[in-house]
Each structure stands twice: as C-alpha cells, then as structure tokens.
Protein backbone atom coordinates (compact mmCIF):
# COMPACT_ATOMS: atom_id res chain seq x y z
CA UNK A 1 68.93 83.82 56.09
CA UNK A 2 65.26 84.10 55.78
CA UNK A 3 63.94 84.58 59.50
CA UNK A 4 66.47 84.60 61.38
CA UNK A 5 67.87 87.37 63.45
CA UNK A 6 71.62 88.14 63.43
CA UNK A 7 71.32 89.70 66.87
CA UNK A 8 72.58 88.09 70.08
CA UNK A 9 70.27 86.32 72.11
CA UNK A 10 71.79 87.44 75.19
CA UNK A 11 73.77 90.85 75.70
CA UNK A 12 76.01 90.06 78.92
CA UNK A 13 76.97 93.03 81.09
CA UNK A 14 79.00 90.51 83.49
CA UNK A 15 81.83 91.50 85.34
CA UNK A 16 84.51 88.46 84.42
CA UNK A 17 86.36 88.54 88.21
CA UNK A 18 82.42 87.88 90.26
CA UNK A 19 80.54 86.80 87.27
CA UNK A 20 78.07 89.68 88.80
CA UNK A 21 75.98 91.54 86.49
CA UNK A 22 73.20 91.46 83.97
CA UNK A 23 72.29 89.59 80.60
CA UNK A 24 69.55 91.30 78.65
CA UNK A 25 68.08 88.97 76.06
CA UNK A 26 68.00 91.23 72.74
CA UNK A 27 64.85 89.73 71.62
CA UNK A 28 62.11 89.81 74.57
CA UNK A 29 63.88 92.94 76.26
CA UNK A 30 64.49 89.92 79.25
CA UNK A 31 67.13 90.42 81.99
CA UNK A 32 68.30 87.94 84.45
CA UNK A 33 70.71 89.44 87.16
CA UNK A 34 73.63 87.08 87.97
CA UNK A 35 74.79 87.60 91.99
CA UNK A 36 77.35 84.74 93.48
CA UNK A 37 76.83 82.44 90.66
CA UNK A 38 72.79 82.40 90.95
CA UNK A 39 70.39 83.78 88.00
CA UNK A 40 67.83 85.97 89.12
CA UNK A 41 64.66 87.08 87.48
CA UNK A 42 61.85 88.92 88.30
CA UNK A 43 58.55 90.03 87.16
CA UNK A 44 56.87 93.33 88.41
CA UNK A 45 52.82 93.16 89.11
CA UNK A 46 50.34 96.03 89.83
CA UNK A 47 48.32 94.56 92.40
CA UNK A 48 46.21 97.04 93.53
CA UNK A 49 46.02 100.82 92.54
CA UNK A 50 49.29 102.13 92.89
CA UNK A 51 50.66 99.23 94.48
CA UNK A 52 53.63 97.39 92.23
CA UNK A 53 54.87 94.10 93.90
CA UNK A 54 57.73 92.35 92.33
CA UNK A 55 58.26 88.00 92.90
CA UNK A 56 61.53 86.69 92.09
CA UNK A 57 63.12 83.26 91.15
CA UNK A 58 66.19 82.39 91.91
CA UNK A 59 68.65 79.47 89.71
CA UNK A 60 72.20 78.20 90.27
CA UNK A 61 74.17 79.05 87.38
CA UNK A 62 74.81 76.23 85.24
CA UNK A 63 72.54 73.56 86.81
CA UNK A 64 69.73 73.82 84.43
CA UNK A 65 66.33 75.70 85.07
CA UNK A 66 65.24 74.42 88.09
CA UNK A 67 64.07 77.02 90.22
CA UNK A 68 66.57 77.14 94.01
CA UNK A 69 63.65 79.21 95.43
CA UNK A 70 60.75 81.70 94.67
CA UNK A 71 59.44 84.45 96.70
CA UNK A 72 58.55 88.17 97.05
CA UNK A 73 60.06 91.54 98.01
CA UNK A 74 58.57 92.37 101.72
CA UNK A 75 57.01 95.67 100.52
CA UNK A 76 55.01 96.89 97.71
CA UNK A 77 56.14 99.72 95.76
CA UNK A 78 54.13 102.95 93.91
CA UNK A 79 56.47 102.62 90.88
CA UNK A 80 57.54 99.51 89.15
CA UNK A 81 61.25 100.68 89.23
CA UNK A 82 61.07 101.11 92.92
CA UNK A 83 59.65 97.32 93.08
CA UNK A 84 61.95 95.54 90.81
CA UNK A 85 64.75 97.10 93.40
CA UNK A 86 62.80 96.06 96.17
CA UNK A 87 62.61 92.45 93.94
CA UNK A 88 66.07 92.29 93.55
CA UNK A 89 67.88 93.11 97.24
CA UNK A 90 65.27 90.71 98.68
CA UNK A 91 66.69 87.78 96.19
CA UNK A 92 69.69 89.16 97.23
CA UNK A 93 69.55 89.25 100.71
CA UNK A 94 67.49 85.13 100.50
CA UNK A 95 71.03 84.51 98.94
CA UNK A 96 73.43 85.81 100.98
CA UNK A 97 71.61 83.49 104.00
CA UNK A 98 71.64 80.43 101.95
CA UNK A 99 75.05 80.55 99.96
C-alpha cells in the first residue's frame, strides 16, 4: 500500500516472566523502558556546556497516558549516555519507593 510502512511500530525487547525491558518504536528511533509494570521515558538535554541532564516520566502500564510522576536524575552528566543512565536508575529508584 501506498504510504504505509510494513515495519512494526514497536520492537519489544521484553522479558515475558517481569514484563522488564525495552520497546523501541521502529519509526521515531523512541524507547520506553518497562520496570514493574510502569513505562518509562526519558529525554536527554544539554543544559549548559558539557552538562547533559536527563527528566523522566513515568506511566502505569495499561492505564492510558497519564503521566504517575515526572522528575529528574539528581546529577548532570558530560555525556548523554551517562545521563540517560543517570535518567533511568532515578525513575527507577522513584519506583521502587512508590510501588
């Protein structure tokens, strides 16, 4: 068909016994992390030279898009890599104390 890509939207990496893992969206290069049934996302920033910060939002999987919480890693980073990490274990960490 005209327009219309034949490639998956989403690309799961999911482990099926925690539900754990990533989905990478095949046509925006995306990823949400899944951890304990919650969909994480988060978008890296340059701030200031050299300084990468990464926010993350945080979903319950399966009750729509509203947003559980929002928030930051505690440190900035000097490489994006290093921040989404940072990004990630701090969503992490905000759901392990709220589950």
């Amino acid at each position: 068909m005209l327009g219309r890509s034949t490639t998956a939207l989403f690309t799961p990496t999911i482990n099926s016994r925690t539900g754990d893992g990533i989905l990478y969206c095949g046509r925006c290069d995306q990823k949400e992390y899944r951890y304990k049934l919650h969909g994480i996302t988060l978008q890296v920033e340059l701030r200031e030279r050299g300084q990468w910060w990464c926010q993350f939002s945080i979903t319950v999987v399966g009750k729509g898009s509203n947003s559980v919480s929002k928030g930051y890693a505690k440190e900035s980073c000097e490489r994006p890599v290093d921040a989404e990490a940072a990004g990630l274990q701090a969503a992490q960490t905000w759901i392990d104390g709220n589950s």
